[in-house]
N, C-alpha and C. Protein backbone atom coordinates (compact mmCIF):
# COMPACT_ATOMS: atom_id res chain seq x y z
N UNK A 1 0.85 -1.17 0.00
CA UNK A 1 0.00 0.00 0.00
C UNK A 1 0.90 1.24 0.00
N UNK A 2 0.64 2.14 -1.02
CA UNK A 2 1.16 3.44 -0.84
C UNK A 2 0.78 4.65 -0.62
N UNK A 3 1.31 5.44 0.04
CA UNK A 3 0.81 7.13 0.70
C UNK A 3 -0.38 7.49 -0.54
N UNK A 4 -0.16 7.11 -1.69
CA UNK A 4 -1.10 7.77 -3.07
C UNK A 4 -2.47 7.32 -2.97
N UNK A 5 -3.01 6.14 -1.89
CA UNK A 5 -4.05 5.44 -1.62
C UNK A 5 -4.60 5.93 -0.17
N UNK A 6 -4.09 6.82 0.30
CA UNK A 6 -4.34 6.90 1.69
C UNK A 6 -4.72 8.53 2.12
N UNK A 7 -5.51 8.57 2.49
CA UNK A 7 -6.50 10.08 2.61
C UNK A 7 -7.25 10.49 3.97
N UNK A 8 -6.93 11.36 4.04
CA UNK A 8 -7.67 12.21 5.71
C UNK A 8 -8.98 12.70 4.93
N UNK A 9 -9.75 12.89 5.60
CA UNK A 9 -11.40 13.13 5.13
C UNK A 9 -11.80 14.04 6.55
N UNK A 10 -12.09 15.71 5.55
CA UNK A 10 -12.13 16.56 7.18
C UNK A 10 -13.78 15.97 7.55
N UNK A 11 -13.73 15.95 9.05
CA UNK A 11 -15.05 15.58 9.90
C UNK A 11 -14.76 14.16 10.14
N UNK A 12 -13.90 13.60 9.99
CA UNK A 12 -14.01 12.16 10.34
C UNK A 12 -12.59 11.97 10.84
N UNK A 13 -12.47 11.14 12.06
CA UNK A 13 -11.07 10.83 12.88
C UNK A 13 -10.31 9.63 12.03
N UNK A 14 -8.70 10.31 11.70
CA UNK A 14 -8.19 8.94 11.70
C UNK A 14 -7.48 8.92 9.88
N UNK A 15 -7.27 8.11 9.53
CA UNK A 15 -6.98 8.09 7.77
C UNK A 15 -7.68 6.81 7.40
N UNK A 16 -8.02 7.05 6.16
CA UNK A 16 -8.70 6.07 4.96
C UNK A 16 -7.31 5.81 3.63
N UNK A 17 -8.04 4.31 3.60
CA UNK A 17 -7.63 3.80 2.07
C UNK A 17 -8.43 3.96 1.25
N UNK A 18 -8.50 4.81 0.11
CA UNK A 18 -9.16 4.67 -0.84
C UNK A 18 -9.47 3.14 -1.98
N UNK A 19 -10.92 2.61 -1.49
CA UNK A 19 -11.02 1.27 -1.89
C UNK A 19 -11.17 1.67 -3.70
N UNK A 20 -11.98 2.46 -3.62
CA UNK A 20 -12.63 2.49 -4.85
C UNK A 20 -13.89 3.80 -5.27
N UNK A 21 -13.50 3.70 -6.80
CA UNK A 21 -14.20 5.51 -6.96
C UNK A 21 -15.65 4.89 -7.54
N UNK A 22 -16.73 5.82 -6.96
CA UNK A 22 -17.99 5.85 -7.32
C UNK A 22 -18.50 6.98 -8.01
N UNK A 23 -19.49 7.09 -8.82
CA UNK A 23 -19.99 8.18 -9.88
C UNK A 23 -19.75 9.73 -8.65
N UNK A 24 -20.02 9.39 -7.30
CA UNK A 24 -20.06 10.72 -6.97
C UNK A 24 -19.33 10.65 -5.78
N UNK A 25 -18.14 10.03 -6.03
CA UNK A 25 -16.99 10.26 -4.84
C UNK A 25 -16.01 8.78 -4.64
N UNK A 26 -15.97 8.55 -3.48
CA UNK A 26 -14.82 7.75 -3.06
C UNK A 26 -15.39 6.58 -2.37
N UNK A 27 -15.20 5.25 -2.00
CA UNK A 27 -15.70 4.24 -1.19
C UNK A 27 -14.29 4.60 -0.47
N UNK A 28 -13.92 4.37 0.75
CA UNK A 28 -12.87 3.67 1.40
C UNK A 28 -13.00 3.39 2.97
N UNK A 29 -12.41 2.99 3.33
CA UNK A 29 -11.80 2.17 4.57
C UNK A 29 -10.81 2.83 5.84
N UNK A 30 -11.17 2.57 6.68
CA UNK A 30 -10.73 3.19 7.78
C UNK A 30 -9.25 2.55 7.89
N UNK A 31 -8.45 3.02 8.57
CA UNK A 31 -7.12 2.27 8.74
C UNK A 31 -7.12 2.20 10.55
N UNK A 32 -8.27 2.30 11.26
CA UNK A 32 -8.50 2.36 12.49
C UNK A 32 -9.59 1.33 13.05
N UNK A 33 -10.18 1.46 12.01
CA UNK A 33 -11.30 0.21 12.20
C UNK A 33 -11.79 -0.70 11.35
N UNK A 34 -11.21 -0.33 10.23
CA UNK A 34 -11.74 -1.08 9.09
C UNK A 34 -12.70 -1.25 8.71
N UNK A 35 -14.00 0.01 8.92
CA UNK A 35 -15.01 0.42 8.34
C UNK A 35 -14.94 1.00 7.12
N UNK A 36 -15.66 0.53 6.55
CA UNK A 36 -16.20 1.25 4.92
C UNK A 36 -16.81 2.56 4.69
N UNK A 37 -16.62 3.78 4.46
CA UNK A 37 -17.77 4.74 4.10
C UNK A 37 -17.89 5.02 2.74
N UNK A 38 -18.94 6.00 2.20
CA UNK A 38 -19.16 6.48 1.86
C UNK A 38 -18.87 7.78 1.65
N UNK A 39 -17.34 8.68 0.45
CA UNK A 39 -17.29 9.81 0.37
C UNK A 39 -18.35 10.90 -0.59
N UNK A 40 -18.61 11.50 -0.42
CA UNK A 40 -18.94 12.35 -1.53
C UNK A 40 -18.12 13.59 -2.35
N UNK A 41 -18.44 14.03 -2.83
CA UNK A 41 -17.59 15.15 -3.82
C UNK A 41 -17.74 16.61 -2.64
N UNK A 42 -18.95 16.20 -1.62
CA UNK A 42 -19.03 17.44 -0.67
C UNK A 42 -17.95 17.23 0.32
N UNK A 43 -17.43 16.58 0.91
CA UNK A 43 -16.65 16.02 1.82
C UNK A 43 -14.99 16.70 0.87
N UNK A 44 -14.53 17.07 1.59
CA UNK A 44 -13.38 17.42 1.87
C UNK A 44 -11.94 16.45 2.33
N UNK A 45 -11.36 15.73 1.04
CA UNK A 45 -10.55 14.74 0.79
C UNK A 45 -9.51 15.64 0.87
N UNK A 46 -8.35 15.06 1.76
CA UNK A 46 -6.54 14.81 1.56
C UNK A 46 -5.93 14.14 1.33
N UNK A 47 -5.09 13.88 0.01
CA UNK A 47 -4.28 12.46 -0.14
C UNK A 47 -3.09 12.67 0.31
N UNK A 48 -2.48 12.17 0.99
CA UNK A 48 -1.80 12.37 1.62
C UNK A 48 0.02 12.51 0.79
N UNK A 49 0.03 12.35 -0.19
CA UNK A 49 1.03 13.01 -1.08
C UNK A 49 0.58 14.36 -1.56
N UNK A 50 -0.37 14.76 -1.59
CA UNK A 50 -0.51 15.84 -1.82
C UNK A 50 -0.45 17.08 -1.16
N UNK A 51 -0.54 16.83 0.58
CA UNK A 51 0.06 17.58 1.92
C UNK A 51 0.89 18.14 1.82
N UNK A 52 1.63 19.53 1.75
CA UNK A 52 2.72 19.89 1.97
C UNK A 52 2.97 20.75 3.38
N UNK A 53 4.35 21.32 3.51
CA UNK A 53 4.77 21.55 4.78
C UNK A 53 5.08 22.54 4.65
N UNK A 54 5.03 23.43 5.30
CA UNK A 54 5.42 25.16 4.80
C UNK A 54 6.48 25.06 5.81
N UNK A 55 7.88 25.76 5.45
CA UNK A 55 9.56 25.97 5.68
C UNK A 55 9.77 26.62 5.51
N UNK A 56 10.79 27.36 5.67
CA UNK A 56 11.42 28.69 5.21
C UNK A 56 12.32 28.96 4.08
N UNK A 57 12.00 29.09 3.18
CA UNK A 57 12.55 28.97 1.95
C UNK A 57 11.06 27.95 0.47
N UNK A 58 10.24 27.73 1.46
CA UNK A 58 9.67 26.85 0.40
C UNK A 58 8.46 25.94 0.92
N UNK A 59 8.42 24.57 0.24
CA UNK A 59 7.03 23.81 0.91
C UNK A 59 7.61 22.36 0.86
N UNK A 60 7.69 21.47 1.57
CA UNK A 60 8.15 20.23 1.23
C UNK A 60 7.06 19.27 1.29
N UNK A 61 6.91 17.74 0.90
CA UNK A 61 5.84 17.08 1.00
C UNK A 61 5.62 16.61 2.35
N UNK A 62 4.47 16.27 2.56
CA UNK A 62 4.35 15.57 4.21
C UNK A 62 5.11 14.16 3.94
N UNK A 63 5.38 13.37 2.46
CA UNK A 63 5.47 11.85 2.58
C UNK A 63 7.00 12.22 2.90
N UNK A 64 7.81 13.41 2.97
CA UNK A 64 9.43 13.33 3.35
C UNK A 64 9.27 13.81 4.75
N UNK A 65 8.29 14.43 5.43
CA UNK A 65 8.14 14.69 6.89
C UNK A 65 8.51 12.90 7.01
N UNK A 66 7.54 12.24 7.09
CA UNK A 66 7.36 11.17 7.53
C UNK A 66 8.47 10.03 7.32
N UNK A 67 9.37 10.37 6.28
CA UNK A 67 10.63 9.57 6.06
C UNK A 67 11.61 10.01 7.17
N UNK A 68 11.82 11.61 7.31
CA UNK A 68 12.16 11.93 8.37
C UNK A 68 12.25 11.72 10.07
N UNK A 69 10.86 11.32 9.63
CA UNK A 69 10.39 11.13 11.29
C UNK A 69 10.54 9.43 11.45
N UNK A 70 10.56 8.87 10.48
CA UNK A 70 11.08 7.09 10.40
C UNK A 70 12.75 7.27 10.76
N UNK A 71 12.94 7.71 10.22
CA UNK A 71 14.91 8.02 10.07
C UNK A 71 14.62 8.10 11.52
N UNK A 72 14.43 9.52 12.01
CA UNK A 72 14.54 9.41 13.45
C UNK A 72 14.10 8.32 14.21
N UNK A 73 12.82 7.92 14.03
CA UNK A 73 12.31 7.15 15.32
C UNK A 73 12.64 5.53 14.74
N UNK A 74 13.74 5.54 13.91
CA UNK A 74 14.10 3.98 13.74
C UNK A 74 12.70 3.14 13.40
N UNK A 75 11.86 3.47 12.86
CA UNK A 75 10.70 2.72 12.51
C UNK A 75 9.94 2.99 13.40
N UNK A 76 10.02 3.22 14.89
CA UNK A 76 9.06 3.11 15.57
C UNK A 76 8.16 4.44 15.43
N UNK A 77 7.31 3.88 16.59
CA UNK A 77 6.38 4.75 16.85
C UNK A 77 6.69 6.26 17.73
N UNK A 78 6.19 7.38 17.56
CA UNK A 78 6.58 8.66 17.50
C UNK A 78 7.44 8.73 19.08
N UNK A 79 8.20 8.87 19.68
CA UNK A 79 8.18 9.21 21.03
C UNK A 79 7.67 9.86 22.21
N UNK A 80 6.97 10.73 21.33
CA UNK A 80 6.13 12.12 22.00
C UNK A 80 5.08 11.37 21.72
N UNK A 81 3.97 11.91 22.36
CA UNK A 81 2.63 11.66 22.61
C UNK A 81 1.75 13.16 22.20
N UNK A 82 0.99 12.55 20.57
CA UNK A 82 0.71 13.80 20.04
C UNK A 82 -0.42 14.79 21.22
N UNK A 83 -0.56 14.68 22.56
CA UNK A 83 -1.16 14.94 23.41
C UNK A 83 -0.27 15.81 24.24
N UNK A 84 0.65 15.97 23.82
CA UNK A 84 2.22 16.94 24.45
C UNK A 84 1.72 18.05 24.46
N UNK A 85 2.68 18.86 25.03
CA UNK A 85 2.31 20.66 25.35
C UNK A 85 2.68 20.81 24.32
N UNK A 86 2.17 22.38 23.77
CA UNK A 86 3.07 22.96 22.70
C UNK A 86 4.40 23.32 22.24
N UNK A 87 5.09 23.29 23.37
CA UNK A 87 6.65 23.50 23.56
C UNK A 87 7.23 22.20 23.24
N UNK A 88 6.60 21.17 23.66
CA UNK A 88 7.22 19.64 23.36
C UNK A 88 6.98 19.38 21.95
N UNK A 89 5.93 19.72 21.32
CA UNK A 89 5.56 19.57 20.31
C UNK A 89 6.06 20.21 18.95
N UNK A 90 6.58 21.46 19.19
CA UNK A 90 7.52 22.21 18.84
C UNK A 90 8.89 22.11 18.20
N UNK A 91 9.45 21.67 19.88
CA UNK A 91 10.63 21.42 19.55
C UNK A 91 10.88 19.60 19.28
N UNK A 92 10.15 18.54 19.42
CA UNK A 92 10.62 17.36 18.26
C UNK A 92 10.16 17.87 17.36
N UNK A 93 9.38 18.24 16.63
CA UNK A 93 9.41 18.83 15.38
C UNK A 93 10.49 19.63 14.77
N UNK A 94 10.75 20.32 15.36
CA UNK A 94 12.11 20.88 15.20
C UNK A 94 12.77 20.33 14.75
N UNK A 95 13.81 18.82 15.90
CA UNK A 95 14.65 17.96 15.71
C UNK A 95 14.78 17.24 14.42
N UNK A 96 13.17 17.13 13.91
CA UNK A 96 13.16 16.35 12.62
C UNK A 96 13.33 17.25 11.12
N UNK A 97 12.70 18.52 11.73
CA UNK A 97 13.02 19.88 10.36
C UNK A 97 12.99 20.55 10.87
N UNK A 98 14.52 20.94 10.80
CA UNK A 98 14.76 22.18 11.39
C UNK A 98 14.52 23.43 10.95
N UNK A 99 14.01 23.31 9.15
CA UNK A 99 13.80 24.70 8.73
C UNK A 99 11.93 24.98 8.69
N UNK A 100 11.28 24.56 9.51
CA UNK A 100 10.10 24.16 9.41
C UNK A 100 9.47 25.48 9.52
N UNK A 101 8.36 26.28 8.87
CA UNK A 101 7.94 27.60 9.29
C UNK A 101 7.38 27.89 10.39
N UNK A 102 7.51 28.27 11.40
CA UNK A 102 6.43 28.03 12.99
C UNK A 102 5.79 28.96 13.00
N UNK A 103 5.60 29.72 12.20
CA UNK A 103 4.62 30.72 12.22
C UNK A 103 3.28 30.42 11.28
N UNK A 104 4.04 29.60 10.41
CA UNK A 104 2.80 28.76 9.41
C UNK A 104 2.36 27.47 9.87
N UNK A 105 3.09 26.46 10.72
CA UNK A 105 2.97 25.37 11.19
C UNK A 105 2.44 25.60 12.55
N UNK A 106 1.29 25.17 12.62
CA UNK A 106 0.50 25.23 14.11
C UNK A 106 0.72 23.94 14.91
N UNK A 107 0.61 24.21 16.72
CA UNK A 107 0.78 22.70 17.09
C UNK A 107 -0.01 21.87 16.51
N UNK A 108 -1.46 22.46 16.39
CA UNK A 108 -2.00 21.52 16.08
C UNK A 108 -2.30 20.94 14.94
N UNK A 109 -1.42 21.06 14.41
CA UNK A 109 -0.79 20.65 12.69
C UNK A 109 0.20 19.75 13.07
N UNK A 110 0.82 19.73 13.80
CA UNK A 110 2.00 19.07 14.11
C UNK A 110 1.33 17.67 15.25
N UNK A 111 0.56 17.87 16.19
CA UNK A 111 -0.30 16.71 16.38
C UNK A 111 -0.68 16.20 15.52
N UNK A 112 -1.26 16.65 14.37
CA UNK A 112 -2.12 15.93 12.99
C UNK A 112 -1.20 14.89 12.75
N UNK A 113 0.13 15.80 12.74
CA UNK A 113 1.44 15.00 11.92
C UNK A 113 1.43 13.79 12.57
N UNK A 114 1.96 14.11 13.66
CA UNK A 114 2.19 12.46 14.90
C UNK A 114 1.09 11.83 14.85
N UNK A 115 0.16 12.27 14.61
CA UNK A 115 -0.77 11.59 14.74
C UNK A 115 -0.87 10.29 13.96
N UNK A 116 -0.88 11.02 12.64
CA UNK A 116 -0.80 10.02 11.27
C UNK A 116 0.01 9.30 11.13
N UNK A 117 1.52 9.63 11.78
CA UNK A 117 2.51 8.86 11.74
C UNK A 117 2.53 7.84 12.35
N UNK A 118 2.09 7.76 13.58
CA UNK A 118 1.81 6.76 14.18
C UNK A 118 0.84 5.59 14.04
N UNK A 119 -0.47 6.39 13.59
CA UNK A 119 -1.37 5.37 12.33
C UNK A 119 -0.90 4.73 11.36
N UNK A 120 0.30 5.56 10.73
CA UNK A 120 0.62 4.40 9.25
C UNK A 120 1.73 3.59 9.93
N UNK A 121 2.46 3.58 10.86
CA UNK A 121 3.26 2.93 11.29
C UNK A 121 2.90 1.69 11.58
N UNK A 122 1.62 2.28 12.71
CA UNK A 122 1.00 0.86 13.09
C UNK A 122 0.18 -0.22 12.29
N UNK A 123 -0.11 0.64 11.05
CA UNK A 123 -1.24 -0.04 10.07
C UNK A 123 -0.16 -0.50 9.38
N UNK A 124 0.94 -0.52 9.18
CA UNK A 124 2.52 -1.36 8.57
C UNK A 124 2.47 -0.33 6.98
N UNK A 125 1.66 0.73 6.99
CA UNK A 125 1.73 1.39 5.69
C UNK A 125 3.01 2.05 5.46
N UNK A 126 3.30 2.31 6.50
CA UNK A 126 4.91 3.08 5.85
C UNK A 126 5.98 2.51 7.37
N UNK A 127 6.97 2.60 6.93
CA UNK A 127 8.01 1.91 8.20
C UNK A 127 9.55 1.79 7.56
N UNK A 128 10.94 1.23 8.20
CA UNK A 128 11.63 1.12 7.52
C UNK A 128 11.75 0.20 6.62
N UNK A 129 11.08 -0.79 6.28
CA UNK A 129 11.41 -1.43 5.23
C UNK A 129 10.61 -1.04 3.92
N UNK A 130 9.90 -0.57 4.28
CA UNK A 130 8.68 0.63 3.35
C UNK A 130 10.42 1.56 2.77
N UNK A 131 11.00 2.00 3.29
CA UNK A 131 11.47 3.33 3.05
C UNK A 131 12.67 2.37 2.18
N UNK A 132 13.26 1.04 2.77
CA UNK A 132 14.65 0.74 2.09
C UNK A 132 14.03 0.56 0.42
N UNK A 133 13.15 -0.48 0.58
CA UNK A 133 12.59 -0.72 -0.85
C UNK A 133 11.85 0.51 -2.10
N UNK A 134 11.64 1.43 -1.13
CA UNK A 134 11.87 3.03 -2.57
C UNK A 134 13.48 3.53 -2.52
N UNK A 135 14.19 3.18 -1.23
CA UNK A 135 15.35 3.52 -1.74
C UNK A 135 15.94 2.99 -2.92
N UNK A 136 15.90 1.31 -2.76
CA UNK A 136 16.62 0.41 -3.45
C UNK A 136 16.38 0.58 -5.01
N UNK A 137 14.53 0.81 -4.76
CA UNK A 137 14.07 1.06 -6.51
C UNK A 137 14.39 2.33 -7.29
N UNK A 138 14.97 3.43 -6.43
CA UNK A 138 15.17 4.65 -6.78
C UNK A 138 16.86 4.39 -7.47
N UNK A 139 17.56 3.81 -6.78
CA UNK A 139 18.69 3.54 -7.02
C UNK A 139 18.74 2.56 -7.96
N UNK A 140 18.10 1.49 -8.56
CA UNK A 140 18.25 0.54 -9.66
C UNK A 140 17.76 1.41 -10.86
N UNK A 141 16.70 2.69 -10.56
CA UNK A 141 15.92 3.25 -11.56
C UNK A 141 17.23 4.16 -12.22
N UNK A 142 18.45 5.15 -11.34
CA UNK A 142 19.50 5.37 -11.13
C UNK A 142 20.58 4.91 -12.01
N UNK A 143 20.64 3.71 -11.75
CA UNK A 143 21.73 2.82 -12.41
C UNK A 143 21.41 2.38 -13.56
N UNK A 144 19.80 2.34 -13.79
CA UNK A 144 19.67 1.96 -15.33
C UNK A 144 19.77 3.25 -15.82
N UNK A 145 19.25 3.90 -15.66
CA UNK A 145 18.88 5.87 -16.10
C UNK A 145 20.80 6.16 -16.68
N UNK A 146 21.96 5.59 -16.23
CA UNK A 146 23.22 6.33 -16.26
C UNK A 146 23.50 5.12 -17.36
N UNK A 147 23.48 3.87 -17.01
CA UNK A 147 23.85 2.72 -17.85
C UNK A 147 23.37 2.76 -19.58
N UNK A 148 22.03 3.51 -19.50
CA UNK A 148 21.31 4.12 -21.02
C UNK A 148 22.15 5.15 -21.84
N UNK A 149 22.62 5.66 -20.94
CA UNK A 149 23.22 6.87 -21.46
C UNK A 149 24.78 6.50 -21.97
């Protein structure tokens, strides 16, 4: 499963897999309970490659937050407890991007973050062996891409 299948839906807790598209929206699946809904075109979809991060100098994607925050937490699960003060919340964020905008990045944007991270971790959607195997394919894609030439 990849980040390109996986979507926050505002009014509803938690992230979805997108199962499948219907004439007037989305079917998918909870990654919390493994309930089915019903999206519509009124509902307010995030895919989660499409998230970006406002920095200073620019915008980066949320799916390199989250490589970041794997790098750090060795696969695991977040250390902080997205239930932290704002100062805690802050500064691991920090630790993981340091050029992060904090005037554009709210805590409670940054809970969202841990939040999710910890959802796809546990749902096995993203982790380190998630991350070696786009390395590995990025690098064979690499070696053929120079070997053509």
């Amino acid at each position: 499963m990849t980040l390109d299948k996986i979507v926050a839906i505002t009014g509803r807790p938690g992230l979805f897999e997108i199962v499948a598209q219907s004439r007037g929206g989305i079917i998918a699946r909870s990654l919390v309970d493994g309930k089915r809904i019903a999206c519509t075109i009124n509902n307010q979809i995030s895919v989660m490659t499409e998230i970006q991060i406002f920095c200073i100098g620019g915008e980066i994607p949320l799916t390199e937050v989250f490589d970041k925050i794997i790098d750090y937490e060795e696969g695991a699960i977040a250390r902080i407890s997205p239930k932290a003060n704002k100062i805690d919340l802050e500064a691991y964020f920090f630790e993981i991007l340091e050029n992060y905008d904090d005037e554009k990045v709210y805590p409670s944007d940054i809970k969202k973050i841990i939040q999710w991270y910890n959802l796809l971790v546990s749902s096995k959607v993203i982790g380190l062996s998630e991350k070696k195997n786009k390395k590995a394919t990025a690098e064979t894609s690499t070696k053929e891409n120079d070997s053509e030439q």
